[in-house]
N, C-alpha and C. Protein backbone atom coordinates (compact mmCIF):
# COMPACT_ATOMS: atom_id res chain seq x y z
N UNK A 1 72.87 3.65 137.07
CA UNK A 1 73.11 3.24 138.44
C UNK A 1 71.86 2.55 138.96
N UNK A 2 72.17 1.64 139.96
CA UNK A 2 70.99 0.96 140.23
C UNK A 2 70.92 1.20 141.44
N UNK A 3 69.53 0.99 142.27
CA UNK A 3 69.66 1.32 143.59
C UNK A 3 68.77 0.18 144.46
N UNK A 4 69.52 -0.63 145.53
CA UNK A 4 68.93 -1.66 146.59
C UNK A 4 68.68 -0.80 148.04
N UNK A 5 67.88 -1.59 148.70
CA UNK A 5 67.11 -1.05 149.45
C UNK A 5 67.64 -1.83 151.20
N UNK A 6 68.17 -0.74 151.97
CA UNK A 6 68.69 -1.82 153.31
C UNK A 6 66.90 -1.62 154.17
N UNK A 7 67.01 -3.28 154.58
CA UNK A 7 65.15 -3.21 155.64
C UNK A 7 66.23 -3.89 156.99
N UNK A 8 65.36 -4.28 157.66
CA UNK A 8 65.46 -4.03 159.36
C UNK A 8 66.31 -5.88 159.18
N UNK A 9 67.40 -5.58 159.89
CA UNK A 9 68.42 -6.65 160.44
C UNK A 9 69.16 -6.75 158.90
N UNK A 10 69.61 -5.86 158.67
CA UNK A 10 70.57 -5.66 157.83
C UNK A 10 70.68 -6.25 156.24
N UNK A 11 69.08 -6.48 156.16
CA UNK A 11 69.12 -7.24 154.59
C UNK A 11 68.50 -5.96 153.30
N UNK A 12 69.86 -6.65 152.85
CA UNK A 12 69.72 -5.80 151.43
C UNK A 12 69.09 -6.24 150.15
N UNK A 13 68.07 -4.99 149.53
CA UNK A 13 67.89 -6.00 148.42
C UNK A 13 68.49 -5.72 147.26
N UNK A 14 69.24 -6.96 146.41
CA UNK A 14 70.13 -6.59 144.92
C UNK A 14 68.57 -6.53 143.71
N UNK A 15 69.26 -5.08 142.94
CA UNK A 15 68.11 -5.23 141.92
C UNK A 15 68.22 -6.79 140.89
N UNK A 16 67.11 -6.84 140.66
CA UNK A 16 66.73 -8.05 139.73
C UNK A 16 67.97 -7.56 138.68
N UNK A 17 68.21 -6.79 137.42
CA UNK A 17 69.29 -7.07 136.53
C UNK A 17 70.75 -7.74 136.99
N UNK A 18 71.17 -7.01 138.41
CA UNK A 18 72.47 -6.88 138.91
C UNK A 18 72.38 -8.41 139.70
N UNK A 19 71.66 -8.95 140.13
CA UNK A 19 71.38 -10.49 139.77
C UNK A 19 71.52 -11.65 139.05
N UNK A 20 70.62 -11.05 137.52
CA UNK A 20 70.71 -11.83 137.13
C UNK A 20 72.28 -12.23 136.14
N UNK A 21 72.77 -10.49 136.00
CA UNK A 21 73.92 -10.86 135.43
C UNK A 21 74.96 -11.13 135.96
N UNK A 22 74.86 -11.30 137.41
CA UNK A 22 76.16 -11.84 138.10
C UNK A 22 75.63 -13.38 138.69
N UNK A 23 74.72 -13.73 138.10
CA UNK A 23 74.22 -15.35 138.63
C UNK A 23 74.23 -15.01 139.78
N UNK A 24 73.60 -14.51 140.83
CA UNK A 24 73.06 -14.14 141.92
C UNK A 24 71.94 -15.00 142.48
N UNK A 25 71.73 -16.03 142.96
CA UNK A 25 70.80 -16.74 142.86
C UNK A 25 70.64 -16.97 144.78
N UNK A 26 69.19 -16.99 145.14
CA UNK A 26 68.53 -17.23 146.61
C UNK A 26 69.64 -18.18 147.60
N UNK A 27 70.21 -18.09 148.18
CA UNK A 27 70.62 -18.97 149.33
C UNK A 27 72.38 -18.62 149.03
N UNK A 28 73.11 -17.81 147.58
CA UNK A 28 74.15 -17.61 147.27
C UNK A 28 74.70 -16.91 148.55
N UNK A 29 76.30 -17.12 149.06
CA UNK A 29 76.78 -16.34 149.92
C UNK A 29 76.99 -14.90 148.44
N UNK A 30 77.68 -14.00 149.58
CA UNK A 30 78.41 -12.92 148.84
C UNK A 30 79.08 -12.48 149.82
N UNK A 31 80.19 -11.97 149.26
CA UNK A 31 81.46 -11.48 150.21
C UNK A 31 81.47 -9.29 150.00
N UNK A 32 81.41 -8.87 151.41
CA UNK A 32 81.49 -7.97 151.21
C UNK A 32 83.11 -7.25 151.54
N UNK A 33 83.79 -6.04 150.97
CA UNK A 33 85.19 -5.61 150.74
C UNK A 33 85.21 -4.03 151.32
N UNK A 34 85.35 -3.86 152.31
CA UNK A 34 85.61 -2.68 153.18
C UNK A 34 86.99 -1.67 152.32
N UNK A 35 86.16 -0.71 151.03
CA UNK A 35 87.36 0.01 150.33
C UNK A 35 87.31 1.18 150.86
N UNK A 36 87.62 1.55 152.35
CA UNK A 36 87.88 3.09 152.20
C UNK A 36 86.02 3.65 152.29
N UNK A 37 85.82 4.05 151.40
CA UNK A 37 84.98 5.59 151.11
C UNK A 37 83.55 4.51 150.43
N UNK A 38 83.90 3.01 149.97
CA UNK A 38 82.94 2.55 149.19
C UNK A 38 83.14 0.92 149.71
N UNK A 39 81.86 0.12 149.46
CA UNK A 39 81.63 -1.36 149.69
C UNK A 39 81.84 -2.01 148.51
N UNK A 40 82.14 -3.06 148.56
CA UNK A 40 82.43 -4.02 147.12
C UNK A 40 81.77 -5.27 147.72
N UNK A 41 80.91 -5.91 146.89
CA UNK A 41 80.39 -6.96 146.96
C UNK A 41 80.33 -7.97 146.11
N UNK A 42 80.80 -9.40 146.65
CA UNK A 42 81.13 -10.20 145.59
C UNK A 42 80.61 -11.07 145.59
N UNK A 43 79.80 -12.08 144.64
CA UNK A 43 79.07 -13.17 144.77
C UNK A 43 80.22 -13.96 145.11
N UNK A 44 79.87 -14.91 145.81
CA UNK A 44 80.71 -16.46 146.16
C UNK A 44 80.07 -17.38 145.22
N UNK A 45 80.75 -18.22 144.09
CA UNK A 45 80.26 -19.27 143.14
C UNK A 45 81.41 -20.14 143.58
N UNK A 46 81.56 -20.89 142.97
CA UNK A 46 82.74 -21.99 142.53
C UNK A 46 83.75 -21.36 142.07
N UNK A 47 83.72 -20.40 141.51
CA UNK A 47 84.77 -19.98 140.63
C UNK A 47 85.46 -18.79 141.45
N UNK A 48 84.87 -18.62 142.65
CA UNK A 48 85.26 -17.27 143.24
C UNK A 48 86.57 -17.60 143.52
N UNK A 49 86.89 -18.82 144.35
CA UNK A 49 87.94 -19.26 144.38
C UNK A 49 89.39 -20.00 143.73
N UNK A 50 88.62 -20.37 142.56
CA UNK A 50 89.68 -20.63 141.49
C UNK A 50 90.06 -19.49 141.30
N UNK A 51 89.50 -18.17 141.01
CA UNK A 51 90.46 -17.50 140.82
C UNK A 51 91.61 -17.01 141.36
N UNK A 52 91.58 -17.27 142.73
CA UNK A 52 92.94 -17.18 143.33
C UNK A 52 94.04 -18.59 143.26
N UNK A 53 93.80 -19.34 142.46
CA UNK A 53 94.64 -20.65 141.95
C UNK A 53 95.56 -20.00 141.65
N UNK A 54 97.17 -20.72 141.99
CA UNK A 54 98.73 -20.00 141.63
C UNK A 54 98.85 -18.76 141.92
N UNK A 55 97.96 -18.07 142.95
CA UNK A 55 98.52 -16.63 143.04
C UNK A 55 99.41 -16.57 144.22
N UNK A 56 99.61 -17.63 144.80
CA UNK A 56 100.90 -17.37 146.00
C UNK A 56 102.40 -18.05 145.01
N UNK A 57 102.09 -18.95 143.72
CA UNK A 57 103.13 -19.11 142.41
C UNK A 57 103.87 -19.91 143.99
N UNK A 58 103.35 -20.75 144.40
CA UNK A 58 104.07 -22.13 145.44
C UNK A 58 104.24 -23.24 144.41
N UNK A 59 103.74 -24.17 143.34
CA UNK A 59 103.83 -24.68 142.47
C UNK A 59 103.68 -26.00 143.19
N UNK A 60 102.92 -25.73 144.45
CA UNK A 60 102.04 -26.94 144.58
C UNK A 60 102.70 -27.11 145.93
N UNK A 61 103.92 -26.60 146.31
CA UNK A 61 104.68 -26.86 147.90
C UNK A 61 103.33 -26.78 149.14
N UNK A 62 102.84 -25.49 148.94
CA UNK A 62 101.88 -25.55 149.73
C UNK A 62 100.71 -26.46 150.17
N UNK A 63 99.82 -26.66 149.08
CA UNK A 63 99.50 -27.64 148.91
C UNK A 63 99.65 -29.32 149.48
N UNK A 64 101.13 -30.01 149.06
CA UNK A 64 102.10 -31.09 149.36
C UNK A 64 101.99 -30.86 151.39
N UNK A 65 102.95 -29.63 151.83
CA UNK A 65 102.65 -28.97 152.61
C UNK A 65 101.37 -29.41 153.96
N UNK A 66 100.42 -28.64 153.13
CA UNK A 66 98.81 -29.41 153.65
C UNK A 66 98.77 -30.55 154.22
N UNK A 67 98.83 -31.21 152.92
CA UNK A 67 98.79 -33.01 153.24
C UNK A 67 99.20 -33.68 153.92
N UNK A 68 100.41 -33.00 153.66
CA UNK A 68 101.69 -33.60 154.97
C UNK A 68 101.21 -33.69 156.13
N UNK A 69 100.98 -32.50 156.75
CA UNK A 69 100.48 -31.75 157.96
C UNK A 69 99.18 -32.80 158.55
N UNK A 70 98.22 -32.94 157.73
CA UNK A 70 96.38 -33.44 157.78
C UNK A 70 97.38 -34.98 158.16
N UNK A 71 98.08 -35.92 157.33
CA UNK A 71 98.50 -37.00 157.51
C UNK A 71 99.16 -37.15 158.75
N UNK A 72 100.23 -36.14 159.38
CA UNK A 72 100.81 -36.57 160.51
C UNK A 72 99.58 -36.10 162.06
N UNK A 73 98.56 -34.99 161.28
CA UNK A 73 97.81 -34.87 162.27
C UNK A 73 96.49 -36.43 162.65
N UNK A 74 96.31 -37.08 161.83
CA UNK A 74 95.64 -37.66 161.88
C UNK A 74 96.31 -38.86 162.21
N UNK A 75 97.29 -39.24 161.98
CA UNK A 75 98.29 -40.63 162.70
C UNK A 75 98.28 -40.09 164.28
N UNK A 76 98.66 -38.78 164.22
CA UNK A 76 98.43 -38.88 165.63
C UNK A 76 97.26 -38.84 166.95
N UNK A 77 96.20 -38.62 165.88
CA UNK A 77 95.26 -38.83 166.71
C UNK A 77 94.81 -40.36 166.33
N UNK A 78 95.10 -41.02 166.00
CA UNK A 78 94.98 -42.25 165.76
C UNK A 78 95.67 -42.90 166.90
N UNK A 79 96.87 -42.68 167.50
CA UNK A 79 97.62 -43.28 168.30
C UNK A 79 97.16 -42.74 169.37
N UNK A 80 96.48 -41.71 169.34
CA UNK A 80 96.22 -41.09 170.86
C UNK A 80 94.56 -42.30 171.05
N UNK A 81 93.76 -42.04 170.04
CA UNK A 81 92.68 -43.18 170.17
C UNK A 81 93.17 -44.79 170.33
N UNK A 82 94.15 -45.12 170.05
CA UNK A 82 94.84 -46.70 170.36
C UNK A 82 95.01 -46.08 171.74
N UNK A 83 95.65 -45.59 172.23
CA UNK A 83 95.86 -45.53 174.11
C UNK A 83 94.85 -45.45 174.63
N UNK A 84 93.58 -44.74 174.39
CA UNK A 84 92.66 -44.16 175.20
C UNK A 84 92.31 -45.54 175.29
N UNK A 85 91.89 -46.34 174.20
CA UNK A 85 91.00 -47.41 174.05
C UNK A 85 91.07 -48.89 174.44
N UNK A 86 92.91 -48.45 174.09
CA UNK A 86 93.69 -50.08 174.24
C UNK A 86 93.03 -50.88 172.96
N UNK A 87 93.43 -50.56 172.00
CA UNK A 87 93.18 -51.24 171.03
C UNK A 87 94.53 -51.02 169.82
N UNK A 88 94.74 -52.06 169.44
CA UNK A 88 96.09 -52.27 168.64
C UNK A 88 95.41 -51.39 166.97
């Protein structure tokens, strides 16, 4: 078992092994997991989030979805900036 140390405004320190083998590196977020009786802490990489790729099994609707949404939101602020401005 390894043991980190909490100092004043809530910073913790991770031992050097538990670092280096989770690529733990200076400026990394980490996500902490409220289990009940114990804390879980998770580095944030690139990959933190692929791993939740296909776990809602939408097969891309969602996604499509998105786009849709960002495209009609942005036509419409496009037309709202043509009125404000008077410009075609």
């Amino acid at each position: 078992m390894k043991y980190g140390t909490m100092y004043s405004r809530g910073r913790i320190t991770i031992p050097a092994e538990i670092r280096k083998r989770f690529g733990i590196t200076p400026g990394m977020r980490v996500a902490f997991f409220d289990e009940g009786d114990k804390i879980r802490v998770v580095p944030i990489d690139k990959n933190y989030f692929r791993r939740f790729a296909g776990i809602l099994e939408t097969d891309g609707k969602a996604l499509r979805s998105l786009i849709q949404e960002r495209k009609r939101d942005r036509e419409r602020e496009e037309r709202k900036l043509k009125r404000f401005t008077g410009k075609p």
